[in-house]
Protein backbone atom coordinates (compact mmCIF):
# COMPACT_ATOMS: atom_id res chain seq x y z
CA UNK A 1 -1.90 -13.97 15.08
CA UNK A 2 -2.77 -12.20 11.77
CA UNK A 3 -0.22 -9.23 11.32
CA UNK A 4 0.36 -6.59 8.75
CA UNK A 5 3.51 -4.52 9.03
CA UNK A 6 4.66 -1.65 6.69
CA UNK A 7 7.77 -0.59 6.66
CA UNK A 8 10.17 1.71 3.84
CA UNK A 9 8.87 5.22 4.87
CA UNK A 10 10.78 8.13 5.28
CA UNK A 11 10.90 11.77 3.76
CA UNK A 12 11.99 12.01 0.55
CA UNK A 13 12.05 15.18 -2.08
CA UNK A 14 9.91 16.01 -4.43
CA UNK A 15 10.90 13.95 -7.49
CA UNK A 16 12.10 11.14 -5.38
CA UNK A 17 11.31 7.54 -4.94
CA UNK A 18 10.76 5.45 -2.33
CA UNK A 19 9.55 1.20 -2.09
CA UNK A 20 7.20 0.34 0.73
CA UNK A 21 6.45 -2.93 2.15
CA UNK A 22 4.07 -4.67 3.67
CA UNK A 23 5.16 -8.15 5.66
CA UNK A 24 2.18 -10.69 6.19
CA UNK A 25 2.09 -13.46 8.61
CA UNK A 26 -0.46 -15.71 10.19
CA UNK A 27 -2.33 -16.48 7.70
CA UNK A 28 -1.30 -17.50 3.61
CA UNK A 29 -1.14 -14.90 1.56
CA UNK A 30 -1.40 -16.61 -1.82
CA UNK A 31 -4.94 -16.23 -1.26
CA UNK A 32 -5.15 -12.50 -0.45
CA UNK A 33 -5.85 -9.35 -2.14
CA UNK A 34 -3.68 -6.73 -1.13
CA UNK A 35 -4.37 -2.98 -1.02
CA UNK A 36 -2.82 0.27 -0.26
CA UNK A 37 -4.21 3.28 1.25
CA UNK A 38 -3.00 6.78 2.53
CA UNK A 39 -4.53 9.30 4.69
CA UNK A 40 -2.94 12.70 5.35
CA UNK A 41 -3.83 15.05 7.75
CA UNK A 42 -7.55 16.28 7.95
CA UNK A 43 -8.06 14.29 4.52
CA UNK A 44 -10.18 11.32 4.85
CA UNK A 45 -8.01 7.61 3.70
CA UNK A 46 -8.19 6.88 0.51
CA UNK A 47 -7.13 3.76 -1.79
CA UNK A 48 -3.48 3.76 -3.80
CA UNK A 49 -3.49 0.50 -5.39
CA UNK A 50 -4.64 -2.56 -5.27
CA UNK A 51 -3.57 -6.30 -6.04
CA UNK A 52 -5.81 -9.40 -6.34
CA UNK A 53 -4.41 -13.39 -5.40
CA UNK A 54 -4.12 -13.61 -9.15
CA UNK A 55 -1.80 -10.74 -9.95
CA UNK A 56 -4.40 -8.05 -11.45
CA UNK A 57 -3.58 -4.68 -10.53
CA UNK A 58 -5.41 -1.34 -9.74
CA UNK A 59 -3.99 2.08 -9.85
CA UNK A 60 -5.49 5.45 -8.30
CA UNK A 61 -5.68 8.16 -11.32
CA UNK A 62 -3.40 10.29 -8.87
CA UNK A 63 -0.75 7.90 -8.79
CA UNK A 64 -0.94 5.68 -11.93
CA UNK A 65 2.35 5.75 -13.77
CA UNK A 66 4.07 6.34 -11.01
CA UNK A 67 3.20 3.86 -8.28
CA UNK A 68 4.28 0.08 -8.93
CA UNK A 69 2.54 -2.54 -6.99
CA UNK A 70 3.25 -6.28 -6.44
CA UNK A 71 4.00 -9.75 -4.48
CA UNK A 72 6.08 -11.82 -3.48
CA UNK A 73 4.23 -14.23 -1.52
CA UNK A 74 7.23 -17.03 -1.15
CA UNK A 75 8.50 -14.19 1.22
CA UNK A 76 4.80 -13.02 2.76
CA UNK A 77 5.63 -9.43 1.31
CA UNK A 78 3.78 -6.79 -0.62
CA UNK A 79 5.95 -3.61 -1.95
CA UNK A 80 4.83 -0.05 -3.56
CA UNK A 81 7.16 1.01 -5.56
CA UNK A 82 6.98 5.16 -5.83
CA UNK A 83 8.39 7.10 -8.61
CA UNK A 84 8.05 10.53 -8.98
CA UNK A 85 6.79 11.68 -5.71
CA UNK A 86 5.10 14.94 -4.89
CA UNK A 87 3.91 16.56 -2.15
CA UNK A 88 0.52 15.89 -2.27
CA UNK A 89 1.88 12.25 -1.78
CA UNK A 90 2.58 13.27 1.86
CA UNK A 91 0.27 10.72 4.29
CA UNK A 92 0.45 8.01 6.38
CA UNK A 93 0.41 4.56 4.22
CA UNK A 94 -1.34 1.46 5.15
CA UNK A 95 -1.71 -2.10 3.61
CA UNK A 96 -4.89 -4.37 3.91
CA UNK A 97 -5.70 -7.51 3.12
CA UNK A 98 -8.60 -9.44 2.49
CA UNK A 99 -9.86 -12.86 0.70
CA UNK A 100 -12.43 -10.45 -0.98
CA UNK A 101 -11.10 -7.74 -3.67
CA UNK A 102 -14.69 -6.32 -3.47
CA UNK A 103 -13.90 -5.75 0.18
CA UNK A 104 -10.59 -4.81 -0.25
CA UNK A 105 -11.63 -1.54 -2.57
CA UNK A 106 -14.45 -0.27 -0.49
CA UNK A 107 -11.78 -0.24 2.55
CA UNK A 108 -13.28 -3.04 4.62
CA UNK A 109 -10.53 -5.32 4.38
CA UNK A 110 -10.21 -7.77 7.37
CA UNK A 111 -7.00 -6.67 8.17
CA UNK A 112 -4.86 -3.58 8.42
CA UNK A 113 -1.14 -2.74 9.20
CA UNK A 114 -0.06 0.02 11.39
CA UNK A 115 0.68 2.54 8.45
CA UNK A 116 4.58 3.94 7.84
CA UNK A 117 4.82 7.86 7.38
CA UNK A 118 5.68 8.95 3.72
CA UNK A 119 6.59 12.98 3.85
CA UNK A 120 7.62 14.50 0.67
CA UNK A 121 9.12 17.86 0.55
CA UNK A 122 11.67 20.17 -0.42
């Protein structure tokens, strides 16, 4: 079976840092594009980052310069690294994957993870 799982969530301070994953199996992830979204309460979900099979990289404005995303697909694993956090950061964050990156940003991806909670505050 296809399966995302996140994982590295917690509650942090503002300031703080954090490194989510995301472990893939049942299916190869060298050919995926990976994305991360968030959604906090009442808010509608919206994209963090993305990553294509080749390595290219997307940022939202919100969090570029302080969110770091890549692969390691010899271990089936996707991580955000995040810097700097504030509380605006505060949501629940899910990865996605899909063979289509044009998928992945519109938030169709075939397949999602269960999301891990990220709560910043003092």
């Amino acid at each position: 079976q296809v399966r995302l799982v996140e994982s590295g969530g917690g509650l942090v301070q503002p300031g703080g840092s954090l490194r989510l994953s995301c472990a893939a199996s049942g299916f190869t992830l060298d050919y995926y594009a990976i994305a991360w979204f968030r959604q906090a309460p009442g808010k509608e979900r919206e994209g963090v980052s993305w990553i294509s099979s080749s390595g290219g990289k997307r940022y939202a404005d919100s969090v570029k310069g302080r969110f770091t995303i890549s692969r390691d697909n010899a271990n089936h694993t996707v991580y955000l690294q995040m810097n700097s956090l504030k509380p605006e950061d505060t949501a629940v964050y899910y990865c996605a994957a899909d063979s289509s990156f044009l998928k992945i940003i519109s938030g169709r991806s075939d397949y999602w993870g269960q999301g891990t909670q990220v709560t910043v505050s003092s």
